[in-house]
PDB file of N, CA and C in Angstrom:
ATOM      1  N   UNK A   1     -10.994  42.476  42.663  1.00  0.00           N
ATOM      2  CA  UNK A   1     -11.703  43.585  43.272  1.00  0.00           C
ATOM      3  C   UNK A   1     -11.725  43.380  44.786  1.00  0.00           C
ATOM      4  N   UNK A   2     -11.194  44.486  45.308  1.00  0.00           N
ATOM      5  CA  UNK A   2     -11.039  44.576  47.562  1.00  0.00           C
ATOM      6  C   UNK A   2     -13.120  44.732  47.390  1.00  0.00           C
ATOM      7  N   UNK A   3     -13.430  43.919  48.474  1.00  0.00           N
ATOM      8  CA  UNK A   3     -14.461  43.812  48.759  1.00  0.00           C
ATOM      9  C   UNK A   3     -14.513  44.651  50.572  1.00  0.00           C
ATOM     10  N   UNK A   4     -15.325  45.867  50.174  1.00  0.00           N
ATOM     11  CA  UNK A   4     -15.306  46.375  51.998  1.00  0.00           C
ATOM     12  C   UNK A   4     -16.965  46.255  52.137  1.00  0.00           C
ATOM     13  N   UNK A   5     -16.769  45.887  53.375  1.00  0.00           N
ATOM     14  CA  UNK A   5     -17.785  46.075  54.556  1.00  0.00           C
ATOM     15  C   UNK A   5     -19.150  47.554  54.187  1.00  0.00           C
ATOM     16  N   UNK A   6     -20.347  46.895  54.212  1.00  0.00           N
ATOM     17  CA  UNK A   6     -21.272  47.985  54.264  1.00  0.00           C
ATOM     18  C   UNK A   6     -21.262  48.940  55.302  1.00  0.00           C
ATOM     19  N   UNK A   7     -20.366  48.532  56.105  1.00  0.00           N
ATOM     20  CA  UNK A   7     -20.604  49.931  57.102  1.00  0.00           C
ATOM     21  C   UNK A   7     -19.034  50.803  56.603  1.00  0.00           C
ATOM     22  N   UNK A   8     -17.908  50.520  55.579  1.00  0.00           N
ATOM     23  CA  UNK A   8     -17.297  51.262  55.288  1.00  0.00           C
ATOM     24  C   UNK A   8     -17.933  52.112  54.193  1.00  0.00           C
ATOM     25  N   UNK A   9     -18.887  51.295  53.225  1.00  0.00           N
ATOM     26  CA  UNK A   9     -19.823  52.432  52.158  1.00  0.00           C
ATOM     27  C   UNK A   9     -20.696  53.393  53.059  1.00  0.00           C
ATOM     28  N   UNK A  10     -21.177  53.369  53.896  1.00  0.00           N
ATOM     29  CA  UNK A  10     -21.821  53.782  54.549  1.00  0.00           C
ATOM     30  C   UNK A  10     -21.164  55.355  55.001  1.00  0.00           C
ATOM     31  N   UNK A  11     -19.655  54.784  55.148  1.00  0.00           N
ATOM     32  CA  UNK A  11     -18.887  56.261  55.949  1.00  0.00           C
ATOM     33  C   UNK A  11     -18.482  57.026  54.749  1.00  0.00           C
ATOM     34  N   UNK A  12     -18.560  56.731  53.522  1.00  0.00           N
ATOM     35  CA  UNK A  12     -18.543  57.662  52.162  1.00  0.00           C
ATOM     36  C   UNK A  12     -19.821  58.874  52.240  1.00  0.00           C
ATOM     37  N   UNK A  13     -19.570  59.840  52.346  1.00  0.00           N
ATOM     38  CA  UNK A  13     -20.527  60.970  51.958  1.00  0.00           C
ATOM     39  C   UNK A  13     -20.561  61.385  50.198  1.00  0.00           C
ATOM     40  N   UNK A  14     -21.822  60.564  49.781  1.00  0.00           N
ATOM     41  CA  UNK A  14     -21.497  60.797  48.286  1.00  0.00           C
ATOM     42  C   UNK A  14     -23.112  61.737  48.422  1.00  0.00           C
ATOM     43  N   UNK A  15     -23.034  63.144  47.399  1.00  0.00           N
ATOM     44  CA  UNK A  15     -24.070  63.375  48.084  1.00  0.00           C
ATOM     45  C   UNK A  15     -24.419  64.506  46.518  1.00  0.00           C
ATOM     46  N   UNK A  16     -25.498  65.005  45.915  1.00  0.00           N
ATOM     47  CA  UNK A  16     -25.697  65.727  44.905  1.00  0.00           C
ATOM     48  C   UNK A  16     -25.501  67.292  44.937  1.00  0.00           C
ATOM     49  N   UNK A  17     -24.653  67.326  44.152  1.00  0.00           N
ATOM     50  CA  UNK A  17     -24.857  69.017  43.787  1.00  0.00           C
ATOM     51  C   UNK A  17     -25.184  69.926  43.077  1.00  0.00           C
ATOM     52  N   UNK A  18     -25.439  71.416  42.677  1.00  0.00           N
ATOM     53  CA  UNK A  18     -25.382  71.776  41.823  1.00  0.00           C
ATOM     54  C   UNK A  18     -24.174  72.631  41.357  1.00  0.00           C
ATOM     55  N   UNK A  19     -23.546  72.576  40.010  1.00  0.00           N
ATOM     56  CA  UNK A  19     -22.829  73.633  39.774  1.00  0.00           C
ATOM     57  C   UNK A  19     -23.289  75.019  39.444  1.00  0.00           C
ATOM     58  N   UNK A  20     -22.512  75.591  40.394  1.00  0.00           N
ATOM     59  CA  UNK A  20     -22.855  77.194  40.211  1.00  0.00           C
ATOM     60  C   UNK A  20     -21.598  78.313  39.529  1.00  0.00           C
ATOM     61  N   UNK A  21     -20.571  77.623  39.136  1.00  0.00           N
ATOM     62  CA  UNK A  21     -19.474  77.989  38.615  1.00  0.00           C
ATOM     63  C   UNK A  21     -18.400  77.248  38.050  1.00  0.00           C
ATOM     64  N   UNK A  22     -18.171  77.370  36.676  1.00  0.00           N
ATOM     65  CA  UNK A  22     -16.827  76.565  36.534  1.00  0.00           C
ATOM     66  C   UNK A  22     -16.274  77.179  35.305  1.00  0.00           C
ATOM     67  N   UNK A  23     -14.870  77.292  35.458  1.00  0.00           N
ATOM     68  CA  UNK A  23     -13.779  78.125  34.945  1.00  0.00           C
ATOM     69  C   UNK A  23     -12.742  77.700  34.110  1.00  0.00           C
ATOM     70  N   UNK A  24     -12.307  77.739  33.467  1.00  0.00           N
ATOM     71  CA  UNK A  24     -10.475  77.001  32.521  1.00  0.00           C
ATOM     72  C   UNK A  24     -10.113  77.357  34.064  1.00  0.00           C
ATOM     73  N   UNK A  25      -8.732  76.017  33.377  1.00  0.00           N
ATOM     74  CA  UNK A  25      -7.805  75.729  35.071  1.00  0.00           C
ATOM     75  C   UNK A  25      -6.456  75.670  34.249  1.00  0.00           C
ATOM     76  N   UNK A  26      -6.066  76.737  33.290  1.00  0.00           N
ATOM     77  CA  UNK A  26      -4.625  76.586  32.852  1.00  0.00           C
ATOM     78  C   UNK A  26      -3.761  76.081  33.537  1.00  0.00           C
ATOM     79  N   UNK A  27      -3.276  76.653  35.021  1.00  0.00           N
ATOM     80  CA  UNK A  27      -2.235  75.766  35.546  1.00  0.00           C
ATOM     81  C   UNK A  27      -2.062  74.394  35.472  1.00  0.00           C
ATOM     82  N   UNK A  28      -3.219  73.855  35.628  1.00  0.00           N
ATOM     83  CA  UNK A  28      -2.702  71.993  35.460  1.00  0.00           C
ATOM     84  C   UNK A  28      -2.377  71.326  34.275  1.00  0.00           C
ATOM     85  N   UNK A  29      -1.910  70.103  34.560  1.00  0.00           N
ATOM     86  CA  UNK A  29      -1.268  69.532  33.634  1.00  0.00           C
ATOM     87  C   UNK A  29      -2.216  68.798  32.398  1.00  0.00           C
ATOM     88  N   UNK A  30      -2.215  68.863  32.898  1.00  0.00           N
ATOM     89  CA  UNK A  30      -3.852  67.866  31.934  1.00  0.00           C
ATOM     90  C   UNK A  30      -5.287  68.906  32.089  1.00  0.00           C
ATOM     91  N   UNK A  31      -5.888  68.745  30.922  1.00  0.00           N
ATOM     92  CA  UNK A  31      -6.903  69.871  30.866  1.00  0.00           C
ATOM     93  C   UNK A  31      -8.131  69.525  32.021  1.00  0.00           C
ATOM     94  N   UNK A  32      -8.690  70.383  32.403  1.00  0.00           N
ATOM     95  CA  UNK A  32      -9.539  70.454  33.988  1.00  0.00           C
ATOM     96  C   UNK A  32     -10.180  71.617  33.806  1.00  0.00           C
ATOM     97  N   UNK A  33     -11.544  71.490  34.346  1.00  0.00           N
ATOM     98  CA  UNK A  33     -12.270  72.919  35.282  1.00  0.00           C
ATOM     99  C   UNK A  33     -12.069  72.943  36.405  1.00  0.00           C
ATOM    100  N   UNK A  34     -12.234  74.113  36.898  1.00  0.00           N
ATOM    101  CA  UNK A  34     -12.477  74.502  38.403  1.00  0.00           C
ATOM    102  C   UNK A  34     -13.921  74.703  38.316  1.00  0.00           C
ATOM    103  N   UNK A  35     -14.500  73.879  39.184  1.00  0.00           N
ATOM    104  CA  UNK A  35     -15.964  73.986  39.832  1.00  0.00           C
ATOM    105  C   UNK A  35     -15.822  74.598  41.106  1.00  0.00           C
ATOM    106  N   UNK A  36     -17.525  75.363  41.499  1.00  0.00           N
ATOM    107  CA  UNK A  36     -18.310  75.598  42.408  1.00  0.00           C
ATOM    108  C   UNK A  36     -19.348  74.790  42.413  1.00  0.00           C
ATOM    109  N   UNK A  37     -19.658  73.859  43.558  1.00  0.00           N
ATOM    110  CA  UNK A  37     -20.476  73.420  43.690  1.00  0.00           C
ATOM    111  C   UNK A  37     -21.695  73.394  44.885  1.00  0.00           C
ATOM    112  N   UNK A  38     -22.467  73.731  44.425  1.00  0.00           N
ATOM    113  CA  UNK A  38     -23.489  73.771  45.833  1.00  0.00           C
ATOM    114  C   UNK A  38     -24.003  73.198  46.373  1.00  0.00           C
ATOM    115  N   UNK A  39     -23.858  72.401  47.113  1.00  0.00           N
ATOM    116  CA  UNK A  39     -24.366  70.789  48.062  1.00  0.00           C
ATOM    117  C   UNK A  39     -25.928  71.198  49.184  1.00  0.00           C
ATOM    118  N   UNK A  40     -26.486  72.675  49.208  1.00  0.00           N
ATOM    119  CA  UNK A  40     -27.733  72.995  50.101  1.00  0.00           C
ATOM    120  C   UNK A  40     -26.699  73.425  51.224  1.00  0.00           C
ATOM    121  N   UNK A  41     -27.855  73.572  52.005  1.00  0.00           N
ATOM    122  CA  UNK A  41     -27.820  74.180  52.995  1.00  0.00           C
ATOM    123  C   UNK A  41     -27.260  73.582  54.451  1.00  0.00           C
ATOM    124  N   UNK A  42     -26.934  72.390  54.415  1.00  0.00           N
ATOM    125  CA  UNK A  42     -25.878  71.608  54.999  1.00  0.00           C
ATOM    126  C   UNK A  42     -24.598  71.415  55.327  1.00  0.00           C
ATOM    127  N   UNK A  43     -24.403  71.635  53.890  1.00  0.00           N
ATOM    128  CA  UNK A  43     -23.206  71.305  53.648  1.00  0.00           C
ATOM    129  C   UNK A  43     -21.974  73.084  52.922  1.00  0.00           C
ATOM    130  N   UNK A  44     -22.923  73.094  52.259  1.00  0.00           N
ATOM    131  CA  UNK A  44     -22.679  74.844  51.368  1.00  0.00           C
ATOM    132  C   UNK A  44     -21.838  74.690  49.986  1.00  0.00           C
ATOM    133  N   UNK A  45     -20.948  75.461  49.949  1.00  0.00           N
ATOM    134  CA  UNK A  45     -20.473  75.087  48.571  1.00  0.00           C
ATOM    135  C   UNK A  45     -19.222  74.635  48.416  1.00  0.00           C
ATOM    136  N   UNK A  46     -18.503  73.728  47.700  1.00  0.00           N
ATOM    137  CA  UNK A  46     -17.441  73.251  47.711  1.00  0.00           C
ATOM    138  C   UNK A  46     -17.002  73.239  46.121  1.00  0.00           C
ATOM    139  N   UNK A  47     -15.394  73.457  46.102  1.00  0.00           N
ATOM    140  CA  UNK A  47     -15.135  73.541  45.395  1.00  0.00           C
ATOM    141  C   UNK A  47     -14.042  72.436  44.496  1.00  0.00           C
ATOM    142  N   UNK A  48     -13.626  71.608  43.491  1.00  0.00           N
ATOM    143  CA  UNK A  48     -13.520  70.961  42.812  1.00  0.00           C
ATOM    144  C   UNK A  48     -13.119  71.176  41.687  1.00  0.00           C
ATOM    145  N   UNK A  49     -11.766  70.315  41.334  1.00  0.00           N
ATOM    146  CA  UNK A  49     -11.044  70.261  39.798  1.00  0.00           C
ATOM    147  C   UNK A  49     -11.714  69.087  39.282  1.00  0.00           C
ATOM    148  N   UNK A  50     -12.142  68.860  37.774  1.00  0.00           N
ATOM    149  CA  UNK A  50     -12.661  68.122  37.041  1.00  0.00           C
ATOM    150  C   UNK A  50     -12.019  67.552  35.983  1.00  0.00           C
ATOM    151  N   UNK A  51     -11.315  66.702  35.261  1.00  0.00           N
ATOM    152  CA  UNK A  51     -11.284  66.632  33.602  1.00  0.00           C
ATOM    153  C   UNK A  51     -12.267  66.582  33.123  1.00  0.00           C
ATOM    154  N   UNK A  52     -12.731  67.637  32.814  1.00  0.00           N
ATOM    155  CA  UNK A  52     -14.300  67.880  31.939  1.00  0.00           C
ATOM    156  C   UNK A  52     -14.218  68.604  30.339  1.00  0.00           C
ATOM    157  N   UNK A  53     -13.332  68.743  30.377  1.00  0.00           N
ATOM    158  CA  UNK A  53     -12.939  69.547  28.909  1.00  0.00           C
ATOM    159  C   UNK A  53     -13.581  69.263  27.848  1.00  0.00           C
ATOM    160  N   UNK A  54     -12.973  67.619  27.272  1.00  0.00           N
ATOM    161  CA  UNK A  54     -13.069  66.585  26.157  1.00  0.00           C
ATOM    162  C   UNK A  54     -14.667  66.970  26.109  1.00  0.00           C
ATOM    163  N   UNK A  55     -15.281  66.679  26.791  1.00  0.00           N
ATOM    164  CA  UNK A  55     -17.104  66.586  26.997  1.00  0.00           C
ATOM    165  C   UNK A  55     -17.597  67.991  26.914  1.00  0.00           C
ATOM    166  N   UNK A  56     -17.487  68.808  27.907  1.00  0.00           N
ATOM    167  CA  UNK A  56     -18.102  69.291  28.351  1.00  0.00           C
ATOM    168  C   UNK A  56     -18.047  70.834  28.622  1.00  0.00           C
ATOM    169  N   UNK A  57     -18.409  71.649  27.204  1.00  0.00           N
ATOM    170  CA  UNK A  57     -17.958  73.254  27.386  1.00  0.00           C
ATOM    171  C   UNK A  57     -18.390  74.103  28.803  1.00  0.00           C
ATOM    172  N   UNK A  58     -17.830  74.932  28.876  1.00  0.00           N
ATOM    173  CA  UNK A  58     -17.886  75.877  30.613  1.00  0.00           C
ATOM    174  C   UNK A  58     -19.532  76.111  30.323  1.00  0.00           C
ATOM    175  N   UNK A  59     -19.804  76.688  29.261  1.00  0.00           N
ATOM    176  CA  UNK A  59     -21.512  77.261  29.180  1.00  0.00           C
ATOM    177  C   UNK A  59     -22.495  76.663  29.837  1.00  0.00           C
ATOM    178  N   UNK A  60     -22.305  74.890  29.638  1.00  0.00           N
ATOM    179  CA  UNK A  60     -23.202  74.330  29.750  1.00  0.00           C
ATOM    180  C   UNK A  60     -23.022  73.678  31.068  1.00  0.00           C
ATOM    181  N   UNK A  61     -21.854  73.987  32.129  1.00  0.00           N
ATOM    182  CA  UNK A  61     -21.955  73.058  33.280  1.00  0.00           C
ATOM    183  C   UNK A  61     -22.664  74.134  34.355  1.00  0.00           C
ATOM    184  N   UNK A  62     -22.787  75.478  34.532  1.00  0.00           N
ATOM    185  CA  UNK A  62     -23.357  75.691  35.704  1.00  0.00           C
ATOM    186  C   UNK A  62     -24.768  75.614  35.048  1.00  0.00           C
ATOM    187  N   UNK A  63     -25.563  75.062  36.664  1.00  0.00           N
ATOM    188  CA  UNK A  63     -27.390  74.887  36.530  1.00  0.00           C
ATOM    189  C   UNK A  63     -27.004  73.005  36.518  1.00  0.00           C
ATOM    190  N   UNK A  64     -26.171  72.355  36.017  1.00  0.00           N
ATOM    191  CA  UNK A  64     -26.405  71.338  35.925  1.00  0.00           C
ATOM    192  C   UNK A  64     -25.821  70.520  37.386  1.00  0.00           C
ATOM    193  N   UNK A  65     -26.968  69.648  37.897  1.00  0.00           N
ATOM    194  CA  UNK A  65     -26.376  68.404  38.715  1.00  0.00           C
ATOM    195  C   UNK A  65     -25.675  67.214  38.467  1.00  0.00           C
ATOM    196  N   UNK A  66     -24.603  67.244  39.980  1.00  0.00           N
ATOM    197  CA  UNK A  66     -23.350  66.373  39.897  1.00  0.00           C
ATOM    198  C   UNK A  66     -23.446  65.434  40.675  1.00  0.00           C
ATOM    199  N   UNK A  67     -23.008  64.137  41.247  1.00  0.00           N
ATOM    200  CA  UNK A  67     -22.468  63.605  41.873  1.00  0.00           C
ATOM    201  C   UNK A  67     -20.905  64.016  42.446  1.00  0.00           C
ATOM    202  N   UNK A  68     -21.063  63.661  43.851  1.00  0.00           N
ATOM    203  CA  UNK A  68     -19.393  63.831  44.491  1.00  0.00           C
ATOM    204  C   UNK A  68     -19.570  63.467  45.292  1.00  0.00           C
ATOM    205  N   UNK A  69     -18.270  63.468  46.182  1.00  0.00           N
ATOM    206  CA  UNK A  69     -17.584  62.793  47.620  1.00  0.00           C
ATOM    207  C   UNK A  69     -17.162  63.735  48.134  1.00  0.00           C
ATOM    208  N   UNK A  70     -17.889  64.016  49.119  1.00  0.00           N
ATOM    209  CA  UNK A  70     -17.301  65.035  49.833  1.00  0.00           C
ATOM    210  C   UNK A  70     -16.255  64.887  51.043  1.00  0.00           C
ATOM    211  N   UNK A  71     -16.140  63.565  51.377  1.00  0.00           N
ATOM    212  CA  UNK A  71     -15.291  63.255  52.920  1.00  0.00           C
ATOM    213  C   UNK A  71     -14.029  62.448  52.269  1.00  0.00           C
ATOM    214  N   UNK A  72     -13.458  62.710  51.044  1.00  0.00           N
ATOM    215  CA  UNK A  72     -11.884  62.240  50.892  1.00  0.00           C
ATOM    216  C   UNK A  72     -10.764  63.263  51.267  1.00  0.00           C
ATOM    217  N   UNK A  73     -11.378  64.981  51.841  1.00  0.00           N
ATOM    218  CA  UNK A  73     -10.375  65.137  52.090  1.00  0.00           C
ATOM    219  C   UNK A  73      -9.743  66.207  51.197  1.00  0.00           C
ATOM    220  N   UNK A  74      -9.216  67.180  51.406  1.00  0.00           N
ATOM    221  CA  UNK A  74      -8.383  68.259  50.241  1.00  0.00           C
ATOM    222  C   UNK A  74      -7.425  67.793  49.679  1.00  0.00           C
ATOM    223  N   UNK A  75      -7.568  68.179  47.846  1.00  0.00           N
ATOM    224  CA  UNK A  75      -6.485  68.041  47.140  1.00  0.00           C
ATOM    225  C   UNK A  75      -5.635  68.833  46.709  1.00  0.00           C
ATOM    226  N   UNK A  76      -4.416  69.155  47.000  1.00  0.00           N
ATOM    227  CA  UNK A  76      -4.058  70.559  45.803  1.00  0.00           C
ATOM    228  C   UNK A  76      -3.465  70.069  44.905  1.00  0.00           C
ATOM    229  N   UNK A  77      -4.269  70.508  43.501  1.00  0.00           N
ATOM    230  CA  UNK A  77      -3.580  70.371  42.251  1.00  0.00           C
ATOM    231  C   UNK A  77      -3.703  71.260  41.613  1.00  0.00           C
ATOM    232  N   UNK A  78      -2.240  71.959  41.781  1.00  0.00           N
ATOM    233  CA  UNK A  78      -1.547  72.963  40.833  1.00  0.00           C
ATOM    234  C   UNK A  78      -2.282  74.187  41.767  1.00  0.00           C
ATOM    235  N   UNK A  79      -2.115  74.168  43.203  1.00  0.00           N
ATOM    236  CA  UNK A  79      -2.479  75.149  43.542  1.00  0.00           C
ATOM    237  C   UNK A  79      -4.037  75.620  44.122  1.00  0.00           C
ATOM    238  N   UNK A  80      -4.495  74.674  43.580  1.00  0.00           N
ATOM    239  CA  UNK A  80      -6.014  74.889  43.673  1.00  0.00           C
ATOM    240  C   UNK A  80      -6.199  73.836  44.770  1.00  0.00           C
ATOM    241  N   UNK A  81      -7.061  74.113  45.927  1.00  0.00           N
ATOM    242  CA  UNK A  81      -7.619  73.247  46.819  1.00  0.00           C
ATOM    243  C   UNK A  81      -8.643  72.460  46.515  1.00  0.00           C
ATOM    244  N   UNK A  82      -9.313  71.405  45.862  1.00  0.00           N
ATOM    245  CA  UNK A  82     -10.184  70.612  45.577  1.00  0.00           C
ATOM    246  C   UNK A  82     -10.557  69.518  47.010  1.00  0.00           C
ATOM    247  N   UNK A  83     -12.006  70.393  47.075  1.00  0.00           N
ATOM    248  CA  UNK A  83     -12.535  69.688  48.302  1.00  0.00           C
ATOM    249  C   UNK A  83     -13.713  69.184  47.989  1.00  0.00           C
ATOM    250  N   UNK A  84     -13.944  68.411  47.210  1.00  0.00           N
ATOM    251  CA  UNK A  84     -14.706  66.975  46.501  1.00  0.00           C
ATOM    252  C   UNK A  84     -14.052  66.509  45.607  1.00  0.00           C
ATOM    253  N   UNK A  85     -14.652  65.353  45.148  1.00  0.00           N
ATOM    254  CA  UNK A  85     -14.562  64.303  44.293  1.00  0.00           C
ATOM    255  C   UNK A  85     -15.729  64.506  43.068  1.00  0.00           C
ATOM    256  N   UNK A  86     -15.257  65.004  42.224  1.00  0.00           N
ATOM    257  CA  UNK A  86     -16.713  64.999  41.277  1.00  0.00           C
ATOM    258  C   UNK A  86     -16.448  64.057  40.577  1.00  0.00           C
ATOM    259  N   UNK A  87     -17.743  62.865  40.630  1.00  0.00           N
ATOM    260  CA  UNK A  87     -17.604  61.533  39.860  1.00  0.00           C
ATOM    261  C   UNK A  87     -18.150  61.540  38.864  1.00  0.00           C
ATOM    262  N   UNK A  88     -17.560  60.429  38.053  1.00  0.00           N
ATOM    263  CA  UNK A  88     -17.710  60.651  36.075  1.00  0.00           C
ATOM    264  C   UNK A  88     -17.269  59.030  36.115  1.00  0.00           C
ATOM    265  N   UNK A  89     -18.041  58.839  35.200  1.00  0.00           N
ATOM    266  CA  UNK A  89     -17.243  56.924  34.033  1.00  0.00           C
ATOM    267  C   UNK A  89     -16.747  57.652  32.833  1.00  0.00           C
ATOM    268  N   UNK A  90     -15.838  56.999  32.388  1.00  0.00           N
ATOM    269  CA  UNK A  90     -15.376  56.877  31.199  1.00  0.00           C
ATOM    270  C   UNK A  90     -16.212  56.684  30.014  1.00  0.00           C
ATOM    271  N   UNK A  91     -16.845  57.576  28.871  1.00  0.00           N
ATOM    272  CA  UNK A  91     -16.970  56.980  28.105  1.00  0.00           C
ATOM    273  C   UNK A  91     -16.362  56.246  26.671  1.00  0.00           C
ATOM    274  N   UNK A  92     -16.402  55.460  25.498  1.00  0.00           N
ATOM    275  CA  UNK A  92     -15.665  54.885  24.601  1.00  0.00           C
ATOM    276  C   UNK A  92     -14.757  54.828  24.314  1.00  0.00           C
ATOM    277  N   UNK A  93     -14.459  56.698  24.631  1.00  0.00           N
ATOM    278  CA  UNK A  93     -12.853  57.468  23.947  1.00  0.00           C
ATOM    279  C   UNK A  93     -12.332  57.624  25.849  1.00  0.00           C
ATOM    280  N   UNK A  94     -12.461  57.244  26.589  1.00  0.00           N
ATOM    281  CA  UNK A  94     -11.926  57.248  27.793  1.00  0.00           C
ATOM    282  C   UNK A  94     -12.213  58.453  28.410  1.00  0.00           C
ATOM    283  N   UNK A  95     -13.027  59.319  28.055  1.00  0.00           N
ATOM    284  CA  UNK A  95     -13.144  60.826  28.342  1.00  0.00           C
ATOM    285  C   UNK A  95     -14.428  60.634  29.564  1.00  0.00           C
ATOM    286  N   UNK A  96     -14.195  62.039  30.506  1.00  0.00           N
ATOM    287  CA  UNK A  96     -15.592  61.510  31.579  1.00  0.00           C
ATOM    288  C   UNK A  96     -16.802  61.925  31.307  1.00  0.00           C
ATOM    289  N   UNK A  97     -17.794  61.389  31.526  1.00  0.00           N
ATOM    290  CA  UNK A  97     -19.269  61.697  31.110  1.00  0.00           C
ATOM    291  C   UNK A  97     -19.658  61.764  33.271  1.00  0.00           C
ATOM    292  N   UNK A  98     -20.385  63.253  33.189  1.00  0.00           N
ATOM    293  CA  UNK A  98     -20.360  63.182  34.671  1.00  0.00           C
ATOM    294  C   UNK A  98     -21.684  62.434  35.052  1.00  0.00           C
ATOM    295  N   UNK A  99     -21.625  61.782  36.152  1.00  0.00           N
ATOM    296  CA  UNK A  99     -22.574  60.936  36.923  1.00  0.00           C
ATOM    297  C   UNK A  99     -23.698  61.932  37.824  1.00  0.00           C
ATOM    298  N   UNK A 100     -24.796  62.046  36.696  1.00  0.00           N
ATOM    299  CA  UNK A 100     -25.645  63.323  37.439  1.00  0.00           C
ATOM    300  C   UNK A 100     -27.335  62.240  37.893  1.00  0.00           C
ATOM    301  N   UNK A 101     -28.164  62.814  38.401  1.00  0.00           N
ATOM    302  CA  UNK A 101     -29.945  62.298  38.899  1.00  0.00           C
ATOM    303  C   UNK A 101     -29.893  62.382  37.226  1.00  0.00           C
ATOM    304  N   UNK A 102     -31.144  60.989  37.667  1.00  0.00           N
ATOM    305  CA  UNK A 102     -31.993  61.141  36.343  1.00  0.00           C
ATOM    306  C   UNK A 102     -32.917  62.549  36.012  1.00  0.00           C
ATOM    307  N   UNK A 103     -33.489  62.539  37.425  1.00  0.00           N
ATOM    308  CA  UNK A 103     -34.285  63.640  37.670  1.00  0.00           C
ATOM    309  C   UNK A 103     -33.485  64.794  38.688  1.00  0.00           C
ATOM    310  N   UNK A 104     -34.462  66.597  38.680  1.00  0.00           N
ATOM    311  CA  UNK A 104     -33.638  66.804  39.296  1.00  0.00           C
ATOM    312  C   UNK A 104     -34.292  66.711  40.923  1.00  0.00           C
ATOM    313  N   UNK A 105     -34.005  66.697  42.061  1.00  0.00           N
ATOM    314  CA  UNK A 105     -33.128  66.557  43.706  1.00  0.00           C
ATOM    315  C   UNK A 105     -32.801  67.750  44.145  1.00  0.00           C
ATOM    316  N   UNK A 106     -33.330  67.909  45.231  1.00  0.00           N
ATOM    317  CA  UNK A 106     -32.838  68.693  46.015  1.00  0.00           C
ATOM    318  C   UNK A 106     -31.260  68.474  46.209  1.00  0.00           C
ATOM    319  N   UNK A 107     -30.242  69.676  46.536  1.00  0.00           N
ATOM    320  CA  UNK A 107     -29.240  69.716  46.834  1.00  0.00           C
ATOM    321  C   UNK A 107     -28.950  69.206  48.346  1.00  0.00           C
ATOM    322  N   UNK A 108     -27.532  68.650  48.245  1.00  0.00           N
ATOM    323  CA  UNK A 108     -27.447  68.100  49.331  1.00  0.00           C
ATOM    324  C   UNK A 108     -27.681  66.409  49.949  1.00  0.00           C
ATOM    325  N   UNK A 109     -28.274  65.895  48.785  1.00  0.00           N
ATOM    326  CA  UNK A 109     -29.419  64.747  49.461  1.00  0.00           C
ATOM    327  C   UNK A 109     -28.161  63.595  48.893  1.00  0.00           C
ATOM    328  N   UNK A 110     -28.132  63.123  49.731  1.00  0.00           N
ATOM    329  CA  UNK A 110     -27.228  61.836  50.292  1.00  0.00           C
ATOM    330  C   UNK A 110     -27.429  60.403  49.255  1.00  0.00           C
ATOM    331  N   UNK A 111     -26.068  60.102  48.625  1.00  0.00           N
ATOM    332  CA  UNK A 111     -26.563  58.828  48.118  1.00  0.00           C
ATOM    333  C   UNK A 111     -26.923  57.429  49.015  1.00  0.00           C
ATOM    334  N   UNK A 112     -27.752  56.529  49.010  1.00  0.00           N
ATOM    335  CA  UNK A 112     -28.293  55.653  49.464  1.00  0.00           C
ATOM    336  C   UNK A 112     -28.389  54.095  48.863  1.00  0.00           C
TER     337      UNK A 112
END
């Protein structure tokens, strides 16, 4: 395991959101949503591809809080601009279980 410097965790913006939209993402290769996510009034809303499928039907992800990274930067996959990181662990069957507050948080609020 690369061991970095607390002032490189520091320059990670990992920060809570809520989803306010998420959609089937047929184009990609591997099954995915397209999220909306709403980070407050700071930041605003950003949007994000997921493998959330295995877990997690469309019904039940908007209203619910996420974890993400917002400063890695745009991805396009399959077309779609993904501007966060929505973080998840693996659970048993390797599938992601997303990394949400125990409780809920204001949007926006910075991990620490």
């Amino acid at each position: 395991m690369d061991v970095i410097g607390f002032d490189d965790f520091e320059r990670v913006e990992i920060r809570v959101g809520t989803i306010v939209e998420a959609e089937e993402f047929a184009r990609a290769r591997k099954p995915l949503y397209r999220l909306r996510i709403d980070f407050g009034p700071e930041v605003g809303i950003r949007r994000s591809a997921a493998g959330l499928p295995a877990r997690y039907g469309l019904a039940e992800l908007p209203g619910r809080q996420v974890i993400a990274v917002l400063n890695l930067g745009v991805r396009n996959i399959a077309g779609f601009e993904s501007e966060c990181l929505t973080l998840g662990v693996p659970d048993g069957d390797g599938e992601t279980i997303l990394l949400t507050p125990a409780s809920p948080v204001p949007d926006g609020g910075r991990l620490f």
